[in-house]
N, C-alpha and C. Protein backbone atom coordinates (compact mmCIF):
# COMPACT_ATOMS: atom_id res chain seq x y z
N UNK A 1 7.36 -5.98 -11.11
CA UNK A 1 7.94 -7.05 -10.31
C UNK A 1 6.93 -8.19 -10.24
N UNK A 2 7.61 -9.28 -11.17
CA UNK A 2 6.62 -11.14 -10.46
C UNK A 2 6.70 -11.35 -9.56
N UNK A 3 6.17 -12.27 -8.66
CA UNK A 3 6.34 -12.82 -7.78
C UNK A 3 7.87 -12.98 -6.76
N UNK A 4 8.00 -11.39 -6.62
CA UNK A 4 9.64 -11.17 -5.80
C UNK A 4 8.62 -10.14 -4.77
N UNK A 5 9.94 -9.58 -3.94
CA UNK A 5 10.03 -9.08 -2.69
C UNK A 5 10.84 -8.37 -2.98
N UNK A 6 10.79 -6.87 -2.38
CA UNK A 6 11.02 -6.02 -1.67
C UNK A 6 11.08 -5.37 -0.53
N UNK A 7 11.69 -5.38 0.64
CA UNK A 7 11.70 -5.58 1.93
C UNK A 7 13.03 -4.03 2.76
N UNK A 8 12.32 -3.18 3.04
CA UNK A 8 13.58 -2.84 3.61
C UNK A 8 14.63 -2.65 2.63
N UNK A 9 13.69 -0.73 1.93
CA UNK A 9 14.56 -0.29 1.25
C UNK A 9 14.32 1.20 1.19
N UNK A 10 14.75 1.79 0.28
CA UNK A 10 14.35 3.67 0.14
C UNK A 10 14.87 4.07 -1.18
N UNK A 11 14.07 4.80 -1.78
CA UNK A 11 14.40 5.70 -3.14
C UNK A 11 14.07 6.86 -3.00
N UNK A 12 15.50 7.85 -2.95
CA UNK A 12 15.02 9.29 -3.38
C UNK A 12 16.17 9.61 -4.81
N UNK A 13 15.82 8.86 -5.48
CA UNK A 13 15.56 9.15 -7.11
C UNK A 13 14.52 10.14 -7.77
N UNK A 14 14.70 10.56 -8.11
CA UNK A 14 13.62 10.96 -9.33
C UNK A 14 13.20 10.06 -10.74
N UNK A 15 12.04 10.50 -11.47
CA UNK A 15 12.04 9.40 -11.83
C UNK A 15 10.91 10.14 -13.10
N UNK A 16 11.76 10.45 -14.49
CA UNK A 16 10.80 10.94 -15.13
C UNK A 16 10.66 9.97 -16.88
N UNK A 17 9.37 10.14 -17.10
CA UNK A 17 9.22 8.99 -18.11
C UNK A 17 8.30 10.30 -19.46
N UNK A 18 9.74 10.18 -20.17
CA UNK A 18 9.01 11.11 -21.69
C UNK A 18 8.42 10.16 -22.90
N UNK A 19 8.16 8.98 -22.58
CA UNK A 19 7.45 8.28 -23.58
C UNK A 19 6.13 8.26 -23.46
N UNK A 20 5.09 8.42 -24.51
CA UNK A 20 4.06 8.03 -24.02
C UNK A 20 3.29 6.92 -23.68
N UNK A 21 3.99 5.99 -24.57
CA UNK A 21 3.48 4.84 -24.23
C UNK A 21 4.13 3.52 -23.52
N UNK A 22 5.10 4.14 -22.70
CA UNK A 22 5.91 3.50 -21.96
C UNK A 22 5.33 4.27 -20.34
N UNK A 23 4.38 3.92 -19.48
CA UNK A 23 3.81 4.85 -19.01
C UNK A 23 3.96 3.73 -17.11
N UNK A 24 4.24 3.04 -17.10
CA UNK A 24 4.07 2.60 -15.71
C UNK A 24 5.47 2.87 -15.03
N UNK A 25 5.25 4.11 -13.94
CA UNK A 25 6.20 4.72 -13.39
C UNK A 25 6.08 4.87 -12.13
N UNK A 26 7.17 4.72 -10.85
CA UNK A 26 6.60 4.78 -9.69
C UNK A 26 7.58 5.47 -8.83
N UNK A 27 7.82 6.01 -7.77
CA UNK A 27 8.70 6.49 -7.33
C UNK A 27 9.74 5.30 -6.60
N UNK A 28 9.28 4.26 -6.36
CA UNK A 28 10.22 3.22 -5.94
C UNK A 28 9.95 1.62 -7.14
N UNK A 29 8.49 1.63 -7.42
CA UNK A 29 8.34 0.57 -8.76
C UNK A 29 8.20 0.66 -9.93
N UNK A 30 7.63 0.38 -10.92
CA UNK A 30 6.61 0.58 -12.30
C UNK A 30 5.63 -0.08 -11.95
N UNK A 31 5.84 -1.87 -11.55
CA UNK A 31 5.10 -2.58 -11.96
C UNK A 31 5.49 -3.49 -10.67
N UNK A 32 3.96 -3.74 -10.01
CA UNK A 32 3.92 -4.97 -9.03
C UNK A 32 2.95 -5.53 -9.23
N UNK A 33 2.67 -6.74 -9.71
CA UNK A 33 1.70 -8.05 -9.60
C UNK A 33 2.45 -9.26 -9.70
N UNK A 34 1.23 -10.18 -9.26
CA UNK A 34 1.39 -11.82 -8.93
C UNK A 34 2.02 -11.72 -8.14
N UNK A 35 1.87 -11.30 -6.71
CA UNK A 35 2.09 -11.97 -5.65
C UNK A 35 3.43 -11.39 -5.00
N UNK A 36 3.71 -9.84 -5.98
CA UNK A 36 4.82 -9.22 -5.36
C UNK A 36 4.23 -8.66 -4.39
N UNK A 37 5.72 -8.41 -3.55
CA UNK A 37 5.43 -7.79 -2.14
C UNK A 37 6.61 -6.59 -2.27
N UNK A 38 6.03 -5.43 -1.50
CA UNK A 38 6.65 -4.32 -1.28
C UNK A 38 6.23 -4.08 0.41
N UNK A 39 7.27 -4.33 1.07
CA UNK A 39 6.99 -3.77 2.70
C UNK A 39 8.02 -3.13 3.04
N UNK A 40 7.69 -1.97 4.16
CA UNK A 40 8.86 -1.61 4.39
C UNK A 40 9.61 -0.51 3.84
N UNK A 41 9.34 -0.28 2.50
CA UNK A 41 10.01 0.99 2.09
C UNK A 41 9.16 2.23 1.65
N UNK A 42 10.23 3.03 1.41
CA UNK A 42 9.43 4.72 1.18
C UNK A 42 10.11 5.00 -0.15
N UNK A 43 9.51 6.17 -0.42
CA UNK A 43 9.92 6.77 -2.15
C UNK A 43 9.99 8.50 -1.67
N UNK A 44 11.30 9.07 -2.21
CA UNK A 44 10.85 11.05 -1.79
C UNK A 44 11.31 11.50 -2.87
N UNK A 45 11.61 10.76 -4.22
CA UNK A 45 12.02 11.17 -5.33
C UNK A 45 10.53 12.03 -6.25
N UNK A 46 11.15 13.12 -6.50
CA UNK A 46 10.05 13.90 -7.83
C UNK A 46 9.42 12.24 -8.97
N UNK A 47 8.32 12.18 -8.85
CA UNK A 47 7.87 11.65 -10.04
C UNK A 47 7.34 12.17 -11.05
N UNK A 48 7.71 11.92 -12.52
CA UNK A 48 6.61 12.73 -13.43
C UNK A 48 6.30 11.58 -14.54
N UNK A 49 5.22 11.34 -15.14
CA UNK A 49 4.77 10.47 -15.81
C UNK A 49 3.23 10.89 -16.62
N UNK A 50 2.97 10.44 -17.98
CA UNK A 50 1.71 10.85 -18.33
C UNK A 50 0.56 9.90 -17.94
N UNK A 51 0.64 8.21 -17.95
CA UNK A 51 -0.54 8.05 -17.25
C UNK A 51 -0.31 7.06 -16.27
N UNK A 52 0.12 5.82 -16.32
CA UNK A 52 -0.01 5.31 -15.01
C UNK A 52 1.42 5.53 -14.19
N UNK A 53 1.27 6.31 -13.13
CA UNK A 53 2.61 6.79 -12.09
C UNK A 53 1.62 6.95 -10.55
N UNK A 54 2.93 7.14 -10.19
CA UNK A 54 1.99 6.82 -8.58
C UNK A 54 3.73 7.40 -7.43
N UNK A 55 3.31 7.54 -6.37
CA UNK A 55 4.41 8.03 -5.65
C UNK A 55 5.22 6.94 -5.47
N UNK A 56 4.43 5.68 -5.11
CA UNK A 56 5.54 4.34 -5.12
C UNK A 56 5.66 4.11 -5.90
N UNK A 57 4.48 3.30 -6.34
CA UNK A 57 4.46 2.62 -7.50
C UNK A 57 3.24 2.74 -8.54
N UNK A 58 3.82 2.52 -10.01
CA UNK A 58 2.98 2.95 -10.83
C UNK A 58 1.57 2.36 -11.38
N UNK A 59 1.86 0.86 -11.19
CA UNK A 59 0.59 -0.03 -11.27
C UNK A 59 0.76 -0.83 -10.23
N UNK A 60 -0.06 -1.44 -9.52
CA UNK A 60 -0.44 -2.91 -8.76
C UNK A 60 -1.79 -3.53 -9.50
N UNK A 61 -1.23 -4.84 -10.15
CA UNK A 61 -2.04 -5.70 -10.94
C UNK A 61 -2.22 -6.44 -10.32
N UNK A 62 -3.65 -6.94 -10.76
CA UNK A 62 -4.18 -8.28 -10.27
C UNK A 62 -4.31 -9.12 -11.44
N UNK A 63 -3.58 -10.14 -11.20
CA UNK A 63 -3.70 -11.47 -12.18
C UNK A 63 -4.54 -12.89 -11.45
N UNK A 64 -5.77 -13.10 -12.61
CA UNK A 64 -6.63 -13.86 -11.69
C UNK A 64 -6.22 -13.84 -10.11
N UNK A 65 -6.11 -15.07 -9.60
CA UNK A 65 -6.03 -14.64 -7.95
C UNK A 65 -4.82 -14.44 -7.47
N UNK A 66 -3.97 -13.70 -7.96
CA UNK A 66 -2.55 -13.21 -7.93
C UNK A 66 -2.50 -11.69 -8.01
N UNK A 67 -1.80 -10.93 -7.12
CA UNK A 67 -1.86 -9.57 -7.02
C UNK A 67 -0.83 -8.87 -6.61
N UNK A 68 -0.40 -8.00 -6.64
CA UNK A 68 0.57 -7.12 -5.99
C UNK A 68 0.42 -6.49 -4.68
N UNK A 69 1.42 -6.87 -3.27
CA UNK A 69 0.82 -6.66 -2.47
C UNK A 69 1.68 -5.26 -1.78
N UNK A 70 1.08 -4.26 -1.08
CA UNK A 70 2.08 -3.14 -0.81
C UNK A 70 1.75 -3.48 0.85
N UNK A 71 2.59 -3.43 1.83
CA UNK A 71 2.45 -2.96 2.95
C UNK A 71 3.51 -2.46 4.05
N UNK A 72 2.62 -1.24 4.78
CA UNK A 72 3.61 -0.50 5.66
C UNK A 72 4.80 0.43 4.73
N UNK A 73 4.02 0.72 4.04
CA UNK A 73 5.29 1.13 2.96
C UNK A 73 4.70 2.98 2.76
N UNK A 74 5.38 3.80 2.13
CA UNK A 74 5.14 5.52 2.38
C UNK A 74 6.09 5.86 1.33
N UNK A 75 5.30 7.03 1.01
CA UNK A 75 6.15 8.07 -0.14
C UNK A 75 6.34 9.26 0.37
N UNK A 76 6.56 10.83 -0.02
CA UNK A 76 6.84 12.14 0.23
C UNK A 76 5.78 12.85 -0.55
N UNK A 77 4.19 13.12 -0.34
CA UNK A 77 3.55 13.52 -0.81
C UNK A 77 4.32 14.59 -1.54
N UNK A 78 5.04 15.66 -0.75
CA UNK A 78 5.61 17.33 -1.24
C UNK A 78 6.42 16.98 -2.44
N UNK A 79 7.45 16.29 -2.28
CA UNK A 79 8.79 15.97 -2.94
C UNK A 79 8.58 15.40 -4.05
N UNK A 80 7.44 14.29 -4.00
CA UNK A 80 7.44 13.49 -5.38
C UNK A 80 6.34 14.26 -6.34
N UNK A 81 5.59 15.24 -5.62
CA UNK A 81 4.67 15.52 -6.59
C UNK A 81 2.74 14.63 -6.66
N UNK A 82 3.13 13.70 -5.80
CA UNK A 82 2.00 12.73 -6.26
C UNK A 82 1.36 12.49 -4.73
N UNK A 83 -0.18 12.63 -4.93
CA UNK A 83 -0.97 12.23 -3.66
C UNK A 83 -1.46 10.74 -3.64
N UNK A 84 -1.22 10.23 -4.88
CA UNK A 84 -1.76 8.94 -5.27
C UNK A 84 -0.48 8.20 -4.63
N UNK A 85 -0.44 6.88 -3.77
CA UNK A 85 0.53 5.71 -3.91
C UNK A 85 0.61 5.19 -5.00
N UNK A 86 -0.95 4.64 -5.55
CA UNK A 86 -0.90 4.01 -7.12
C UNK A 86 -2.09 4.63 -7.54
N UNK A 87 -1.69 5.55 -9.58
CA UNK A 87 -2.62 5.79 -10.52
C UNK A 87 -3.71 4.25 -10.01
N UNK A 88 -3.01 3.33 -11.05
CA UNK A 88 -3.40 2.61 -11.89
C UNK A 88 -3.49 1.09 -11.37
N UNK A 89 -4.84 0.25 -11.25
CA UNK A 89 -4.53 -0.99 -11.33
C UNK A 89 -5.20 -1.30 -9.57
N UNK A 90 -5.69 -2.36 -9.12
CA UNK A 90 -6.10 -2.46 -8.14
C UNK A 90 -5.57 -2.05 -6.68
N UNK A 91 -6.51 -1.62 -6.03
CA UNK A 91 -5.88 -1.58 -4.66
C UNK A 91 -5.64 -2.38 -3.38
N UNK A 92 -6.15 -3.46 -3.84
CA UNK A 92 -6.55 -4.70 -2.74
C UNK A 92 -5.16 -4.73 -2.69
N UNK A 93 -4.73 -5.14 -0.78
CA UNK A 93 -3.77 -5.57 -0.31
C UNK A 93 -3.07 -4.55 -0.10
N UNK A 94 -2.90 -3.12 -0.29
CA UNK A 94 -2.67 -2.20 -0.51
C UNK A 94 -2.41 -1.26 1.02
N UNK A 95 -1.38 -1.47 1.81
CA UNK A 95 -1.15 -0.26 2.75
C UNK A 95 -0.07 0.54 2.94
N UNK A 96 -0.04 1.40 1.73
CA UNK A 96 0.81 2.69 1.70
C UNK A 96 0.98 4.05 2.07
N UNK A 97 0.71 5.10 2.34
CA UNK A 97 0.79 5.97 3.17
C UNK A 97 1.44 7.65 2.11
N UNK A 98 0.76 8.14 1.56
CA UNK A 98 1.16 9.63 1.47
C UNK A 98 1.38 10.32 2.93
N UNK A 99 2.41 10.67 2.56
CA UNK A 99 2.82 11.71 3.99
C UNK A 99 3.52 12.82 3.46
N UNK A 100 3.55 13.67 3.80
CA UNK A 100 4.01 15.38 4.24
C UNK A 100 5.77 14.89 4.35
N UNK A 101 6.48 15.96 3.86
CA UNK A 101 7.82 15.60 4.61
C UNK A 101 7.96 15.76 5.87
N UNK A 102 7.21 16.72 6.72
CA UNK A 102 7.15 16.98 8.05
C UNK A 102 7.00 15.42 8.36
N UNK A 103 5.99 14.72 8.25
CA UNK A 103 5.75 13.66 8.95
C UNK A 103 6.74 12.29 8.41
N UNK A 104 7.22 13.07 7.21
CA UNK A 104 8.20 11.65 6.71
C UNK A 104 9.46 11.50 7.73
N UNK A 105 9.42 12.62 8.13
CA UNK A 105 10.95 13.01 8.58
C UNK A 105 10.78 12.90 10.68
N UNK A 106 9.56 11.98 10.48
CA UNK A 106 9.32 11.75 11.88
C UNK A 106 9.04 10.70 12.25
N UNK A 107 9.59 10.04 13.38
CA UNK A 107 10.02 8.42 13.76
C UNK A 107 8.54 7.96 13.91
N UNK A 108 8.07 8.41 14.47
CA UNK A 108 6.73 7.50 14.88
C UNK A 108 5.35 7.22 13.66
N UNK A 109 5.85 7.96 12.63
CA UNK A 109 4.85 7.74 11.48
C UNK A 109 5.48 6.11 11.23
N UNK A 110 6.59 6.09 11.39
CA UNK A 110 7.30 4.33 10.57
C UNK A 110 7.03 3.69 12.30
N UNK A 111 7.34 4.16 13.21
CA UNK A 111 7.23 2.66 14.27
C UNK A 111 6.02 2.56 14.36
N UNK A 112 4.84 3.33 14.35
CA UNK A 112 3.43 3.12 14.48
C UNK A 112 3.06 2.03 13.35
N UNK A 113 3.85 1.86 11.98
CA UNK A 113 3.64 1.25 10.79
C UNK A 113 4.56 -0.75 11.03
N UNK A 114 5.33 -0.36 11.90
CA UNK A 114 6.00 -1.68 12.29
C UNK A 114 7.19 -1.45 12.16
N UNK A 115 8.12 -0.60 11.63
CA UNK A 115 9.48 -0.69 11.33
C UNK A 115 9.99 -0.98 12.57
N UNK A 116 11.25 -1.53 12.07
CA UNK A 116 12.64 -1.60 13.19
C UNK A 116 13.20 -1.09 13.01
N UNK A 117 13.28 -0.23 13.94
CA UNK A 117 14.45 0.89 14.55
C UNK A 117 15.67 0.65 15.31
N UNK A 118 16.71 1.43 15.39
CA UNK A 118 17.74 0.96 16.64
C UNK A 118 17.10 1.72 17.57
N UNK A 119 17.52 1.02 18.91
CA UNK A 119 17.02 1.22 19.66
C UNK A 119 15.58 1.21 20.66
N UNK A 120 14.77 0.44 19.86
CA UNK A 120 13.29 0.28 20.40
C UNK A 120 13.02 -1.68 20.09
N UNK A 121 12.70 -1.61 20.36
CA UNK A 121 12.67 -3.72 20.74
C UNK A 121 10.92 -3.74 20.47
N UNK A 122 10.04 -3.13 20.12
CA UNK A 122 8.55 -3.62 20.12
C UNK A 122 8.55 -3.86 18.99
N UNK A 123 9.22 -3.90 17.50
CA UNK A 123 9.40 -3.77 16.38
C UNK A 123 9.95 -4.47 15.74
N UNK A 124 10.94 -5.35 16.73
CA UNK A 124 12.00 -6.32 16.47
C UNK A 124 13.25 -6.02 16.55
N UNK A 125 14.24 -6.53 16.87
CA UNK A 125 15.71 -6.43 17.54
C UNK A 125 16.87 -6.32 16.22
N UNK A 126 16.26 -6.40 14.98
CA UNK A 126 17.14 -6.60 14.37
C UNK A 126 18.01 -4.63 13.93
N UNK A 127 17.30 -4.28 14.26
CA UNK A 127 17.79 -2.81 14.02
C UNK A 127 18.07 -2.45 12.88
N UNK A 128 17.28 -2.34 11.86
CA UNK A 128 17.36 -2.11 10.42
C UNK A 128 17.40 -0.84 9.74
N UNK A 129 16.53 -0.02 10.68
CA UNK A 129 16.50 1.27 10.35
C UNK A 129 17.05 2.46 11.55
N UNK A 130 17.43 3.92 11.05
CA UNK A 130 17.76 4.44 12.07
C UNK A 130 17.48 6.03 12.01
N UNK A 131 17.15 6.35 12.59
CA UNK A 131 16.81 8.00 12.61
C UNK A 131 17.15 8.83 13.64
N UNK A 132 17.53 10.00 13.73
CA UNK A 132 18.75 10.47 14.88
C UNK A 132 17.85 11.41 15.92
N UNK A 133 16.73 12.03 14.96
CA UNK A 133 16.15 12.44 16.01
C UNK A 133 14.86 13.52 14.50
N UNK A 134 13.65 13.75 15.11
CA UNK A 134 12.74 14.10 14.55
C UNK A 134 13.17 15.46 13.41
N UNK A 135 12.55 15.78 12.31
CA UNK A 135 12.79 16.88 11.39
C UNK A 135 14.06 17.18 10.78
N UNK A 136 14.90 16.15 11.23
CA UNK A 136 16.60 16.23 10.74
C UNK A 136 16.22 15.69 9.56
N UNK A 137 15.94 14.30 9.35
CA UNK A 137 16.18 13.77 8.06
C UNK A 137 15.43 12.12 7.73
N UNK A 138 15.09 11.83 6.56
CA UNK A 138 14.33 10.74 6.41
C UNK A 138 15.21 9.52 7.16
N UNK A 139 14.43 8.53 7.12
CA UNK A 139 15.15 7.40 7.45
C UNK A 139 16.44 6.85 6.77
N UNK A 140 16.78 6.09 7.49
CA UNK A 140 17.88 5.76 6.89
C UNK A 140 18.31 4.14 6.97
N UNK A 141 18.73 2.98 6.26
CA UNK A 141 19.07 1.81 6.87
C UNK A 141 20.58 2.07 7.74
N UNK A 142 20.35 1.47 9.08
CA UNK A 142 21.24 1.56 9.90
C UNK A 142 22.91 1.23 9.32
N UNK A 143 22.69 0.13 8.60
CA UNK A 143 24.35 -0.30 7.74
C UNK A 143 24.96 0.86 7.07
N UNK A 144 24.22 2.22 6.93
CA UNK A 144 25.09 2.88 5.87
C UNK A 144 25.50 3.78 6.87
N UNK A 145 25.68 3.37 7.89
CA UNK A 145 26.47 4.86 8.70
C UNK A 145 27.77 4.48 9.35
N UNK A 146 28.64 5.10 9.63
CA UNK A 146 29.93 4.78 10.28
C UNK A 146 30.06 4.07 11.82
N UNK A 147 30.65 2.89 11.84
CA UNK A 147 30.98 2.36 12.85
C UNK A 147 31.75 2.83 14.14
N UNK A 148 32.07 3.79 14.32
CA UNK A 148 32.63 5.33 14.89
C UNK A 148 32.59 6.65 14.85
N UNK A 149 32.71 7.00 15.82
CA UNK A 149 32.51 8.36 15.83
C UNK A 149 31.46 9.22 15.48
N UNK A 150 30.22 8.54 15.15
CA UNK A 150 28.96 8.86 15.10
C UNK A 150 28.39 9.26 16.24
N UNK A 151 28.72 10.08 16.99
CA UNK A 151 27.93 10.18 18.43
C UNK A 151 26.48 11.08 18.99
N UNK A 152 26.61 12.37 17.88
CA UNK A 152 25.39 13.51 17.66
C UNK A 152 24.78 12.91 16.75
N UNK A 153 23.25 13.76 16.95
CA UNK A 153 22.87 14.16 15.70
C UNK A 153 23.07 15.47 15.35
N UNK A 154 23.12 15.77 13.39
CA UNK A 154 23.01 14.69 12.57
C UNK A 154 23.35 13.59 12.48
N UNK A 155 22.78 12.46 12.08
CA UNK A 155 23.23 10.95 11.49
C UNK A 155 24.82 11.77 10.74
N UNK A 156 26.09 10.36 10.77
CA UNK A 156 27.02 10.90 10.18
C UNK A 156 28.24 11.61 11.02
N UNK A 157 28.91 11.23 10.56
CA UNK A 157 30.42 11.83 11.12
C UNK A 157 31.02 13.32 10.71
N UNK A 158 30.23 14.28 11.35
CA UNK A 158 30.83 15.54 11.03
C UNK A 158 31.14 16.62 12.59
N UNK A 159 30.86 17.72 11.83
CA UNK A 159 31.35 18.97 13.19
C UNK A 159 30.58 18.82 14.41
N UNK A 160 29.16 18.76 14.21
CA UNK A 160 28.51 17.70 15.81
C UNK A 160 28.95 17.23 16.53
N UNK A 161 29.83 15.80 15.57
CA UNK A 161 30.34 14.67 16.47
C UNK A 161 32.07 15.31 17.37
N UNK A 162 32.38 16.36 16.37
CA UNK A 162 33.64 16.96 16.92
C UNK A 162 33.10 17.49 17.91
N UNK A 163 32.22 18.68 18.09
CA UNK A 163 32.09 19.46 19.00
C UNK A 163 31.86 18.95 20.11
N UNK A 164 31.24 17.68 20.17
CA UNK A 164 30.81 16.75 21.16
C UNK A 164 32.02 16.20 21.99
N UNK A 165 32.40 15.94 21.37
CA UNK A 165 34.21 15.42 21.79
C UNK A 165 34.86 16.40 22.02
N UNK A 166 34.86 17.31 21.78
CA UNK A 166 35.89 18.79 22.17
C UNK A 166 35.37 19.21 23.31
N UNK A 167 33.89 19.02 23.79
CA UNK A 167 33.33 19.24 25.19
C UNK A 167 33.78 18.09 26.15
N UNK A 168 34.26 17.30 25.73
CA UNK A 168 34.78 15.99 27.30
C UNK A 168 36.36 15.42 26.67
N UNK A 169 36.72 16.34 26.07
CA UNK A 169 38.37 16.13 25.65
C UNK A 169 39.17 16.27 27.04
N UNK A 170 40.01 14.77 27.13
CA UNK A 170 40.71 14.26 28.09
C UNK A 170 39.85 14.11 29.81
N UNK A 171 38.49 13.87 29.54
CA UNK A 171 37.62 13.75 30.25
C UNK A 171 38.04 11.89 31.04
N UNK A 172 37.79 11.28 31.84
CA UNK A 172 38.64 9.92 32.25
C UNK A 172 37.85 9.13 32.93
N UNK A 173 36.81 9.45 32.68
CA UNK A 173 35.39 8.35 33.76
C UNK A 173 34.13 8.58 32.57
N UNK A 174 33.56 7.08 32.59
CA UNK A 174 32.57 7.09 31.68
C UNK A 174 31.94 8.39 31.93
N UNK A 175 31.47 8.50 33.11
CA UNK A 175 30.00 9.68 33.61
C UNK A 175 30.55 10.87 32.90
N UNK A 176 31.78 11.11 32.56
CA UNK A 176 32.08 12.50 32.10
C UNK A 176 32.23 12.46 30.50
N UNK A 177 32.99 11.30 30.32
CA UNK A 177 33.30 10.88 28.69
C UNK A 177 31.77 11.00 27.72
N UNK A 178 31.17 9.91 28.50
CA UNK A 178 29.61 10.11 27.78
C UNK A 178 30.18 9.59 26.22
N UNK A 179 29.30 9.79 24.89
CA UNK A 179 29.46 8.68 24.04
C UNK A 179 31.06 9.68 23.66
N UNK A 180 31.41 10.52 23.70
CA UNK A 180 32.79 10.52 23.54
C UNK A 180 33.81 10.13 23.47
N UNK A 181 33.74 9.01 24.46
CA UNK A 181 34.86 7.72 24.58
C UNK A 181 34.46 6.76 23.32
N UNK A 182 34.86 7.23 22.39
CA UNK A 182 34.38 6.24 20.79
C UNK A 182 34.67 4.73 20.78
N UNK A 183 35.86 4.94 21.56
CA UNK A 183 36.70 2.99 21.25
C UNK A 183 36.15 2.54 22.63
N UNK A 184 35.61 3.35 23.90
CA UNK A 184 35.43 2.56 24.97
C UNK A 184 36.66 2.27 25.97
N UNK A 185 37.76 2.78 25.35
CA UNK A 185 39.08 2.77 26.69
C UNK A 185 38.71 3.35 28.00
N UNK A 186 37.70 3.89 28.19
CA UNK A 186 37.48 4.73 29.24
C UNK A 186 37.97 6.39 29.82
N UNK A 187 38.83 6.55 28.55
CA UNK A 187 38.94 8.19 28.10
C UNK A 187 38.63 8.35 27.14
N UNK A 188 38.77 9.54 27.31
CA UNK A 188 38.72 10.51 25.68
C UNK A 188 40.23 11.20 25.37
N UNK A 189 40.91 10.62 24.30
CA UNK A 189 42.03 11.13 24.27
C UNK A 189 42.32 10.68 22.63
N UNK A 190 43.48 11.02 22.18
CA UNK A 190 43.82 10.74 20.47
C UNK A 190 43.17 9.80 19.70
N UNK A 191 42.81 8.71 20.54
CA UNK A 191 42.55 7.47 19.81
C UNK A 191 41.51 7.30 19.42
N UNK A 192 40.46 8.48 20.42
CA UNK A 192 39.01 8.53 19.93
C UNK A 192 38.77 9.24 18.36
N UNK A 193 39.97 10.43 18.81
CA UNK A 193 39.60 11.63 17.67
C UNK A 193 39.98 10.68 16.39
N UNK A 194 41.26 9.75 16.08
CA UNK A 194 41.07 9.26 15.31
C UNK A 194 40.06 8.12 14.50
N UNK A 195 39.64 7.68 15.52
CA UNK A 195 38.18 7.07 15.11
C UNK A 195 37.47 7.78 14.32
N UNK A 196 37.22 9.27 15.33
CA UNK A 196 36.50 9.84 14.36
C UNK A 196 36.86 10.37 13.00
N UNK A 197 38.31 10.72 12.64
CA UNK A 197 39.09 11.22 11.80
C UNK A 197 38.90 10.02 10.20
N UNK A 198 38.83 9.09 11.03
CA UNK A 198 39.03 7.83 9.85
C UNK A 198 37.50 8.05 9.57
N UNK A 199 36.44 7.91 10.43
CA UNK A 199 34.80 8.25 9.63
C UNK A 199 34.66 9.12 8.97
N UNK A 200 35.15 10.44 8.86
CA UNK A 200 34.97 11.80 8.64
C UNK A 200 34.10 11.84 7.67
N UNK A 201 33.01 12.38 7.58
CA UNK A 201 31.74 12.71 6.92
C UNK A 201 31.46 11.63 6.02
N UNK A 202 31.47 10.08 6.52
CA UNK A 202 30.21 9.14 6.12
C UNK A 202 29.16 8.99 6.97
């Protein structure tokens, strides 16, 4: 990547390179210099590569005073195979993060790093990212989840979110409804379940 951006993203790809001399491989790049930027995202895809690979990314070059810049950004030490962020190529500017899946799969490794989360405002309001609750599952950008009926965790519209609703079914006051009341009528009755019916496991 020239002089572009990357901002607020995630790859769990894999990512394997049988050439030999086609060798800059990364779990989310190949190639960042002149003044690219990578912030913000993670990599948990298997990498395999013979020489320059890296859990993100495979090289960060420096071109005279032009460089590739990584920050706040993390891979899946376990998953991808790789303890390195980058083989190959300078490290200046460089703040990436090998982590454990234990710790990938835990909120405060990314808000300690700056992310925005829903729900926390020290990070910024825009709510970009979202995680349902610790050891369930990597991050996620908040846009890919259902606009209803999401009410448990797991992230996602499944038997959780039913069971949740089957405990305050025809329940008629917020204090009892709780996020059950999906549309906000102030019960819980058909109109919710179909909310949830129309999400059903996105």
């Amino acid at each position: 990547m020239n002089w572009g951006s990357i901002t607020n993203c995630y790859s769990q790809a894999a990512v394997k390179n049988t050439d030999y001399y086609c060798y800059y491989i990364g779990g989310l790049v190949g190639t960042n210099t002149r003044d690219g930027r990578i912030s913000y995202c993670y990599s948990t895809g298997s990498v395999w590569g013979y020489q320059c690979a890296g859990g993100l990314v495979g090289i960060n070059e420096v071109w005279n005073i032009h460089r590739g810049i990584i920050l706040s950004s993390f891979w899946d030490t376990q998953t991808s195979g790789w303890s390195n962020c980058v083989l190959c190529g300078s490290l200046v500017g460089i703040v990436c993060n090998g982590k454990s899946t234990t710790l990938m799969k835990t909120l405060a490794t990314f808000l300690s790093a700056g992310w925005d989360f829903v729900g926390e405002t020290a990070n910024g309001t825009a709510d970009i990212w979202r995680m349902c609750a610790d050891g369930v599952d990597y991050p996620r950008l908040a846009w890919e989840f259902s606009q209803g009926g999401d009410i448990s965790c797991p992230d996602g519209v499944g038997m959780d979110d039913l069971l949740y609703l089957s405990g305050r079914w025809i329940m008629g006051t917020s204090a009892t409804a709780g996020l059950a009341d999906v549309n906000g009528d102030g019960k819980v009755d058909l109109a919710d379940f179909a909310v949830m019916a129309e999400n059903w496991m996105k």
